[in-house]
Protein backbone atom coordinates (compact mmCIF):
# COMPACT_ATOMS: atom_id res chain seq x y z
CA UNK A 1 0.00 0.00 0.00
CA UNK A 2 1.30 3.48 -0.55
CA UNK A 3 0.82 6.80 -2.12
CA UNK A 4 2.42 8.11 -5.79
CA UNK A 5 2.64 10.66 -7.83
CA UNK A 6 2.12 10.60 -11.39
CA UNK A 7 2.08 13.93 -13.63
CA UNK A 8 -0.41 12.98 -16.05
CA UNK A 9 -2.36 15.26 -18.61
CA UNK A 10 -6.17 15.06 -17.87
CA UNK A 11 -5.68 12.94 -15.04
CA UNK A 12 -5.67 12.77 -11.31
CA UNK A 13 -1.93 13.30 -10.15
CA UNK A 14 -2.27 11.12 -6.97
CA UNK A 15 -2.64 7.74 -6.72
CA UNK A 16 -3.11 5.00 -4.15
CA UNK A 17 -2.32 1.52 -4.40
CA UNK A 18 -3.58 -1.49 -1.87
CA UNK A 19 -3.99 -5.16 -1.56
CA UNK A 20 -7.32 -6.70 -0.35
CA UNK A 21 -6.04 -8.87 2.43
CA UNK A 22 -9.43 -11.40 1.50
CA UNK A 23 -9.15 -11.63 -2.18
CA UNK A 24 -5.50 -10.83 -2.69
CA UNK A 25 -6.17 -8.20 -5.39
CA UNK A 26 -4.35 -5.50 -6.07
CA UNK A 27 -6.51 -2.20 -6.33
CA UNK A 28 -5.96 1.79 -7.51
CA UNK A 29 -7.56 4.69 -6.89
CA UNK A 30 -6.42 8.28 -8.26
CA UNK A 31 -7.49 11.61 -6.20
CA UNK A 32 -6.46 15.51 -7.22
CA UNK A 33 -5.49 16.73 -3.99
CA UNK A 34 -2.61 15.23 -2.06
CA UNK A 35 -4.37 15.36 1.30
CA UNK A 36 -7.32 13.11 -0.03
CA UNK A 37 -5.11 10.29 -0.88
CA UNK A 38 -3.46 10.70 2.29
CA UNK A 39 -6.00 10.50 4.39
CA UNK A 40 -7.79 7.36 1.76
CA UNK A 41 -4.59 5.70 2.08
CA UNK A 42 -4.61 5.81 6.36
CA UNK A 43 -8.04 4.46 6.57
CA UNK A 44 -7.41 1.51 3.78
CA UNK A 45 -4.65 0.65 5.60
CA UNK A 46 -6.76 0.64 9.24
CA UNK A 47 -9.58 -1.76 7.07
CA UNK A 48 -6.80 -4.05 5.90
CA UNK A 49 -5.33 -4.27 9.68
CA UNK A 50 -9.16 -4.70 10.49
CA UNK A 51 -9.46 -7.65 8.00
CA UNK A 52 -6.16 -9.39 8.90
CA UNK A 53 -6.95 -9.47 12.22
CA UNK A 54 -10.14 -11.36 11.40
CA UNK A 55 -8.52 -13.76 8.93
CA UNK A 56 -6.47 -14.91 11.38
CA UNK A 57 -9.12 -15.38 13.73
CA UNK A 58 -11.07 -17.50 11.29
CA UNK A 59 -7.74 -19.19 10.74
CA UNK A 60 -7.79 -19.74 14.43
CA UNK A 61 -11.16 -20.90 14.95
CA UNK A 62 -10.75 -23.29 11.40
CA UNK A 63 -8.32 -24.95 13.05
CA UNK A 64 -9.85 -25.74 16.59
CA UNK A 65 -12.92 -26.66 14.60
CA UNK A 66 -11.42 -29.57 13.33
CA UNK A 67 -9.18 -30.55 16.04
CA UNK A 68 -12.64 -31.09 19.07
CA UNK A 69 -13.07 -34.80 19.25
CA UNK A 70 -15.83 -36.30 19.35
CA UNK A 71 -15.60 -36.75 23.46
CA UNK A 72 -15.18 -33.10 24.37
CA UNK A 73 -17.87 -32.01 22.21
CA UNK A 74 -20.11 -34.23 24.13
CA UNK A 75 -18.77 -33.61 27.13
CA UNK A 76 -19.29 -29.71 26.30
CA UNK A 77 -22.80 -29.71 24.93
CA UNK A 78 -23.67 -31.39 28.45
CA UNK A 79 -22.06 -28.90 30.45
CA UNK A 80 -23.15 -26.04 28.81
CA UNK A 81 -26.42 -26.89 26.61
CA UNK A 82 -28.44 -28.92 29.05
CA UNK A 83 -29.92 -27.63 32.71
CA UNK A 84 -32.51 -30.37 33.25
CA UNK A 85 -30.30 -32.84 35.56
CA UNK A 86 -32.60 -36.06 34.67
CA UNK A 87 -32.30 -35.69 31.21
CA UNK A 88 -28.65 -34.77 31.20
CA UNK A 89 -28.20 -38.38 33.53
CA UNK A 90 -30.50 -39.79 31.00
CA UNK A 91 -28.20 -38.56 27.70
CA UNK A 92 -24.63 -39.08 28.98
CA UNK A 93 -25.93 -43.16 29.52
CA UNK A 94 -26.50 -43.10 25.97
CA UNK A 95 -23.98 -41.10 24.52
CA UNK A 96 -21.41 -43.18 26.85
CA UNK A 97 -21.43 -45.69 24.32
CA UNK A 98 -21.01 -43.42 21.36
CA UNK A 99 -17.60 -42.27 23.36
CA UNK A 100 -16.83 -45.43 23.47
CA UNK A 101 -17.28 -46.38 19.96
CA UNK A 102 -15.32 -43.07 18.26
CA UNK A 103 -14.81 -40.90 21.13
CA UNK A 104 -11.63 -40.22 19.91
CA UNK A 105 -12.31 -39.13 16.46
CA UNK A 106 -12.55 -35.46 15.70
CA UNK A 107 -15.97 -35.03 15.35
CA UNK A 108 -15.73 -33.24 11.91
CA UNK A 109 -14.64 -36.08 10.48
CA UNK A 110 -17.35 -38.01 10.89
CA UNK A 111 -19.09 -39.92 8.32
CA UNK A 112 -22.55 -41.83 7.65
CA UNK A 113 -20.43 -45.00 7.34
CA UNK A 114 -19.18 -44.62 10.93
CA UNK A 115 -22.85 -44.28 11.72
CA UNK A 116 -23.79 -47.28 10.14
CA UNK A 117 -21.10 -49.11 11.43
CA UNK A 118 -22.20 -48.05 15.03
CA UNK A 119 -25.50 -49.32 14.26
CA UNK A 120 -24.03 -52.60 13.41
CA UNK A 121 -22.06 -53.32 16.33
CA UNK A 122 -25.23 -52.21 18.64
CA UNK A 123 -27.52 -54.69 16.80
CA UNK A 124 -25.12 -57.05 17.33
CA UNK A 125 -24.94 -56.94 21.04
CA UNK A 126 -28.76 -56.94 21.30
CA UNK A 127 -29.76 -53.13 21.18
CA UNK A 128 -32.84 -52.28 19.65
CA UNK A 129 -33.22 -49.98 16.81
CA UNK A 130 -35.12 -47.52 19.12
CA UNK A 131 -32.46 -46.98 21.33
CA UNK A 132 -29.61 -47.03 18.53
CA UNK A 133 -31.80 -44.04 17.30
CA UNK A 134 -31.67 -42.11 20.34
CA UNK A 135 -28.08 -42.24 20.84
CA UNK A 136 -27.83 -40.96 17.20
CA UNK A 137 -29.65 -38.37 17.78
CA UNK A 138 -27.83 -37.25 20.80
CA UNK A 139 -25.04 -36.99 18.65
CA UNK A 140 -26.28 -35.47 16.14
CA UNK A 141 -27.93 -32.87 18.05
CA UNK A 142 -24.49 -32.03 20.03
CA UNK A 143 -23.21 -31.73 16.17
CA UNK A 144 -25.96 -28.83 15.55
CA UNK A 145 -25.33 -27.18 19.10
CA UNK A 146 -21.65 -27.27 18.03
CA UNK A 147 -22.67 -25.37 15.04
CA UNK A 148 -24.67 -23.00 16.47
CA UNK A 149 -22.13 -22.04 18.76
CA UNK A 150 -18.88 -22.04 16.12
CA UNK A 151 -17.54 -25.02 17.04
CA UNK A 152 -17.82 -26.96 14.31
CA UNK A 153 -18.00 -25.26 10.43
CA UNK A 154 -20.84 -27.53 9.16
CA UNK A 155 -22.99 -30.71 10.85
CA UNK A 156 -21.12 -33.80 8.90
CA UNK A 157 -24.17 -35.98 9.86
CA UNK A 158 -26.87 -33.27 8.97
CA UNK A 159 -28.37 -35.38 5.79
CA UNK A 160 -28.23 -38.77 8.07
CA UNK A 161 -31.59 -40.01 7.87
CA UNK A 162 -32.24 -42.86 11.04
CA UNK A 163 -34.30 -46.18 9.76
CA UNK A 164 -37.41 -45.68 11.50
CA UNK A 165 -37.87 -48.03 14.78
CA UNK A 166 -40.62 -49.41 16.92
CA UNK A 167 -40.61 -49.20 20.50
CA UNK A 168 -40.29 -52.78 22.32
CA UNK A 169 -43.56 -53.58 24.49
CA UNK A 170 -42.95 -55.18 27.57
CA UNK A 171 -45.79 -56.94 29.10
CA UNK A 172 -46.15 -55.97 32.63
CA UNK A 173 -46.23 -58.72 35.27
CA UNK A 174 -49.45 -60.88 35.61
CA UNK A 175 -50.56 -60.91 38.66
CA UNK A 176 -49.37 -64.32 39.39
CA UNK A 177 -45.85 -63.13 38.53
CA UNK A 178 -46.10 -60.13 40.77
CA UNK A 179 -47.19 -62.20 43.88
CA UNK A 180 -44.33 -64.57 43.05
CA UNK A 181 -41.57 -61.93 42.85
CA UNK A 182 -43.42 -60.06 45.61
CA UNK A 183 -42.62 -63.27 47.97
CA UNK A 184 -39.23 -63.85 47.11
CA UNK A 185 -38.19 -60.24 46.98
CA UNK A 186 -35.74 -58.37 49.90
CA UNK A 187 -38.22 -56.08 52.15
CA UNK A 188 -37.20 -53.05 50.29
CA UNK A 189 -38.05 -54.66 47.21
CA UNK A 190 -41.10 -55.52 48.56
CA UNK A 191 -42.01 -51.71 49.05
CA UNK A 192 -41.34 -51.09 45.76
CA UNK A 193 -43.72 -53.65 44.10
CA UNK A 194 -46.22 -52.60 46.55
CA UNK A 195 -46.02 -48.81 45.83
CA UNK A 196 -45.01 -49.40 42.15
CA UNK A 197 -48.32 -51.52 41.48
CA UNK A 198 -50.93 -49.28 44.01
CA UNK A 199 -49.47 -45.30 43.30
CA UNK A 200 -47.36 -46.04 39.99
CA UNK A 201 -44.62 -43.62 40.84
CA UNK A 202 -41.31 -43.91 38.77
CA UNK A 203 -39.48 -46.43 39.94
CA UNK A 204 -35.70 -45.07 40.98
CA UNK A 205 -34.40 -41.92 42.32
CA UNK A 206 -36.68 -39.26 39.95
CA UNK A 207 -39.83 -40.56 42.60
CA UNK A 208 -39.82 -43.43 44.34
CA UNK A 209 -36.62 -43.45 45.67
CA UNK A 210 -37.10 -39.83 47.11
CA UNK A 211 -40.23 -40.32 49.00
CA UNK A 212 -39.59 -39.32 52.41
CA UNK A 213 -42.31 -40.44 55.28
CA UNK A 214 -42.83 -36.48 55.80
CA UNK A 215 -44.64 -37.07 52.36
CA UNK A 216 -47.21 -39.27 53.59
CA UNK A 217 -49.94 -38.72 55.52
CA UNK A 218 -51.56 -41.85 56.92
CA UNK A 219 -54.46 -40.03 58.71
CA UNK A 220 -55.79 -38.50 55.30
CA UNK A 221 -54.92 -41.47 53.58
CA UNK A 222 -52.80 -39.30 51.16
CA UNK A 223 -48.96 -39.29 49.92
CA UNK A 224 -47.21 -36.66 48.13
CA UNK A 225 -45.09 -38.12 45.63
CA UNK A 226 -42.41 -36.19 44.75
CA UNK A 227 -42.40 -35.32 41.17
CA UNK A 228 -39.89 -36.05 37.71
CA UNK A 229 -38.11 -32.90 36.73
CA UNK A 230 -39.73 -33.28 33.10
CA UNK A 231 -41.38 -30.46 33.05
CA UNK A 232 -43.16 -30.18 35.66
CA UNK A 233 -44.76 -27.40 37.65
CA UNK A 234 -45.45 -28.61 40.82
CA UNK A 235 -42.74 -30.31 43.31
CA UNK A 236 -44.96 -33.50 43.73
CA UNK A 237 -48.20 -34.68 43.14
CA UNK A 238 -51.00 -36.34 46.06
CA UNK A 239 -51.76 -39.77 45.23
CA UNK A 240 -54.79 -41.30 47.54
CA UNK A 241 -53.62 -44.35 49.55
CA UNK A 242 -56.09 -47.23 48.76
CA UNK A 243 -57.62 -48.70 51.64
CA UNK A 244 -56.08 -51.96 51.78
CA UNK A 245 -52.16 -50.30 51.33
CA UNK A 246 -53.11 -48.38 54.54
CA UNK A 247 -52.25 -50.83 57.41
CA UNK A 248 -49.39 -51.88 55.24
CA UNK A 249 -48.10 -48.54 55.56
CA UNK A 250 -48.66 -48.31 59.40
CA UNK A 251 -46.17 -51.30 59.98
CA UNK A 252 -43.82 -49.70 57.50
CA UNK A 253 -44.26 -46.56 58.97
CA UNK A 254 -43.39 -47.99 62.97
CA UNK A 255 -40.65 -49.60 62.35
CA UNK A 256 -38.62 -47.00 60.42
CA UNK A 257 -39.76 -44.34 62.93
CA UNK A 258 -38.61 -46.65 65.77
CA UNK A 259 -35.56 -46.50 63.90
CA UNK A 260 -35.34 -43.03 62.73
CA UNK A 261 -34.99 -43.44 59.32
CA UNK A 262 -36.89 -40.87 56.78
CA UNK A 263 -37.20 -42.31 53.62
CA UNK A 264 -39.65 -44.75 52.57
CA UNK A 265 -37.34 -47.01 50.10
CA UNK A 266 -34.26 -48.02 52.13
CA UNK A 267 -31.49 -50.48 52.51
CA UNK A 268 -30.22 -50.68 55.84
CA UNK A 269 -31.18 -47.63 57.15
CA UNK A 270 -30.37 -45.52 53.85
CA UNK A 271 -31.69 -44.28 50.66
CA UNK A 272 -31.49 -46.77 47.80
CA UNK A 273 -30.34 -45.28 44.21
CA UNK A 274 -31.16 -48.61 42.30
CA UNK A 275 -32.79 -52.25 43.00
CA UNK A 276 -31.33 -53.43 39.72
CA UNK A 277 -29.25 -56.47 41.58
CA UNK A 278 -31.58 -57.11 44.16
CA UNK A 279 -34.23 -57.11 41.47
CA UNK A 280 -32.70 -59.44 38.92
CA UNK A 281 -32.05 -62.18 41.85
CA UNK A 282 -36.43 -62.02 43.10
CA UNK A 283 -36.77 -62.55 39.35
CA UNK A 284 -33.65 -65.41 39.19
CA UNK A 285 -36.09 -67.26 42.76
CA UNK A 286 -39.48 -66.76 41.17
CA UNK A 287 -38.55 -68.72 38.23
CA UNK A 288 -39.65 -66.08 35.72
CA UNK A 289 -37.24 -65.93 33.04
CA UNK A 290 -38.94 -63.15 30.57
CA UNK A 291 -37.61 -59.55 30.69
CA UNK A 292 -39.36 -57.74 33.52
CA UNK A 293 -38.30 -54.07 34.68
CA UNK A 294 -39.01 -52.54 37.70
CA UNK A 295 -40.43 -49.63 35.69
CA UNK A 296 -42.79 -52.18 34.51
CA UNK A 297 -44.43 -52.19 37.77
CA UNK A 298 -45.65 -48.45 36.67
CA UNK A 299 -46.92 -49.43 33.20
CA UNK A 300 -49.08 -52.12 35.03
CA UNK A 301 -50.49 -49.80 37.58
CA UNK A 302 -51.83 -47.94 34.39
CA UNK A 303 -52.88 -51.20 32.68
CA UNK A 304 -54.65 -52.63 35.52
CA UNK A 305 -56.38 -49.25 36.93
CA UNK A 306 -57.79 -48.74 32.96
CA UNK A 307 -58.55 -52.75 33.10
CA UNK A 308 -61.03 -51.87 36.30
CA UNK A 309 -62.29 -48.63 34.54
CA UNK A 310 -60.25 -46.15 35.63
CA UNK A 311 -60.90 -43.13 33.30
CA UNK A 312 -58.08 -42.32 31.63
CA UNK A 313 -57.52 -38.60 32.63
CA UNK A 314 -57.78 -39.45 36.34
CA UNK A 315 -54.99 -42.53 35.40
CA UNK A 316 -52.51 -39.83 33.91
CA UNK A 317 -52.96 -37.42 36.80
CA UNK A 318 -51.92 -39.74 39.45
CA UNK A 319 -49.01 -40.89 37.19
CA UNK A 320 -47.54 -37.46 36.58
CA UNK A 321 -48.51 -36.86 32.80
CA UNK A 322 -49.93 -33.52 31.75
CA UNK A 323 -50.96 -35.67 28.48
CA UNK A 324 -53.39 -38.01 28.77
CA UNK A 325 -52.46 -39.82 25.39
CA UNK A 326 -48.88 -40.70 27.03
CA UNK A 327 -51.48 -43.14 28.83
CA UNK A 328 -52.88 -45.07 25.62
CA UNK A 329 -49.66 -44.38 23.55
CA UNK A 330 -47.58 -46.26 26.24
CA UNK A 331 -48.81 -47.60 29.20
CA UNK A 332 -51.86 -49.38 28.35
CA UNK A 333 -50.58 -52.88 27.28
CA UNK A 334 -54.40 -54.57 26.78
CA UNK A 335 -54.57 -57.96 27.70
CA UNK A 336 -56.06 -60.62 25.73
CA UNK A 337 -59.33 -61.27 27.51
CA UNK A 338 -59.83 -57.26 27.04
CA UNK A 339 -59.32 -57.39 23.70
CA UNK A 340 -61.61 -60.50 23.09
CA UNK A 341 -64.31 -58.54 25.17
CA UNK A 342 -63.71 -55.30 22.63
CA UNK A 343 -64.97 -57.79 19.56
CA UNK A 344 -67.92 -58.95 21.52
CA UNK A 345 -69.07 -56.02 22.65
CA UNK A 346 -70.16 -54.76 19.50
CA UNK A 347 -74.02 -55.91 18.72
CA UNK A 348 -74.82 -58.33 15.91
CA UNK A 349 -75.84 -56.10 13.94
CA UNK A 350 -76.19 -58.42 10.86
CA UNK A 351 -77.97 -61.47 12.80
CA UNK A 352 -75.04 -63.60 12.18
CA UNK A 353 -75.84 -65.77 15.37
CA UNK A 354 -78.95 -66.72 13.46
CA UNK A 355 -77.89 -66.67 9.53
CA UNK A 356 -74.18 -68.79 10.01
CA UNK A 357 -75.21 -71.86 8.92
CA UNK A 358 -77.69 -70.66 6.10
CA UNK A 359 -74.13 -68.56 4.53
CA UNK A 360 -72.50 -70.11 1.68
CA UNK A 361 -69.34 -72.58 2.20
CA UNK A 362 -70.38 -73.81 5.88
């Protein structure tokens, strides 16, 4: 950059000269009076300072773009994305296993084949195509924070399209497998099928595992259930106690207050965080060899009351959902005889009972 002059006829004597630091083109521009091109020439050469400055920023940031691995941007987008703490618990067990597959890659590099590959392996060790989805999308959607926040130029898995998946039914236990795990259960697993099949609380620490025996109220026959950070309003919710739970409770309730202890769900003397082993072995005694969750204990709370015509709105109120088509869409695994009695309820409308042996081909 700099300033001549030139002593043409007809022309503009003084001329400056500069570089565009972006395009690397060379540019001119001629002025009459000396002072002009001075002062045209100081604030080019401010702009081009300007505009380095910046290109080496983007240098900067190109280069730290593609050097965040697939691990930290995880581990970022969880730290600094997310406030709910249930569904950030909920994400990092899912996304655990995509660190474990290509943590270490840099996440721009990334490619549907690794995808598909992931897919592969999970299918292979049992993992349903709902649940390979959902740690896909975890990904994918720390890819598009990433973007969103300059980390990452472009989203290489932002034309990925997932194979669409069906969600697994479990069958909740049968009555004659509740009473059998029920009887071969520890005591504090015992408390949990009780208050799992008569309240239908969420079994583990988001509920269950936090009611405290401030939270019930024996004389009103009432318990507060403390409520699922998922968007909910209220702390808790009130949940009647059925009639027959209540002397139940009352032995529950003197021993641990002979004993001092405040929460409901304990394990000598103190809060529980999971049943998982303890659950697995009443399952292992009972003989019952199918898949059964302790969550499933809530899904047949919902079956059953809706089975004994529970209206549904009433159902999803007691269970915590502001929607009461989570109910139908989830909960409500119909049994068979239910089903057989939706056929027959309809009328015979046509008089089949009368015409089916007059009809052709019988």
């Amino acid at each position: 950059m700099g300033i001549q002059f030139h002593q043409f006829r007809k022309k503009k004597p003084w001329v400056v000269t500069w570089r565009n630091p972006w395009t690397g083109k060379r540019h001119t521009q001629a002025f009459d009076d000396e002072a002009l091109a001075v002062a045209f020439e100081e604030a080019q050469a401010e702009i081009a300072a300007k505009e380095r400055a910046l290109l080496r920023k983007a240098r900067k940031q190109k280069t730290s773009q593609s050097r965040i691995s697939v691990k930290d941007l995880l581990e970022s987008y969880f730290r600094l994305a997310h406030s709910n703490p249930v569904t950030i618990r909920q994400a990092q067990y899912h996304a655990s296993h995509v660190i474990s597959a290509f943590g270490h890659r840099l996440a721009s590099q990334l490619d549907r084949q690794d995808i598909l590959n992931f897919s592969e392996a999970q299918h292979l060790r049992g993992i349903a195509q709902i649940t390979v989805n959902r740690r896909v999308s975890i990904l994918r959607a720390a890819l598009n924070w990433a973007v969103c926040n300059g980390l990452l130029a472009t989203n290489p898995l932002r034309d990925l399209r997932l194979p669409r998946a069906r969600a697994r039914r479990i069958a909740p236990p049968t009555a004659r497998e509740a009473r059998a795990i029920l009887d071969v259960s520890a005591p504090h697993v015992q408390r949990v099928i009780i208050l799992g099949l008569c309240a239908g609380p969420r079994i583990g620490p988001s509920e269950l595992f936090r009611l405290e025996w401030k939270d019930v109220d024996l004389a009103a026959a009432m318990l507060r259930m403390p409520s699922a950070r998922k968007n909910h309003l209220e702390d808790g919710r009130d949940i009647p106690i059925r009639g027959d739970l209540l002397p139940i409770l009352y032995a529950w309730w003197r021993h641990d207050s002979a004993l001092g202890i405040r929460h409901v769900i304990t394990w000598g003397g103190r809060p529980v965080r999971s049943i998982c082993r303890a659950w697995h072995s009443a399952l292992e005694r009972a003989h019952i060899n199918r898949r059964i969750r302790p969550y499933d204990l809530r899904h047949a709370f919902a079956t059953y009351a809706l089975a004994g015509s529970a209206d549904i709105g009433s159902v999803a109120s007691l269970m915590g959902h502001v929607d009461a088509s989570m109910i139908l869409n989830t909960y409500q695994h119909v049994q068979s005889a239910q089903k057989r009695a939706a056929v027959e309820a309809a009328p015979d409308i046509l008089g089949l009972a009368n015409r089916g042996q007059k009809l052709p081909g019988i």
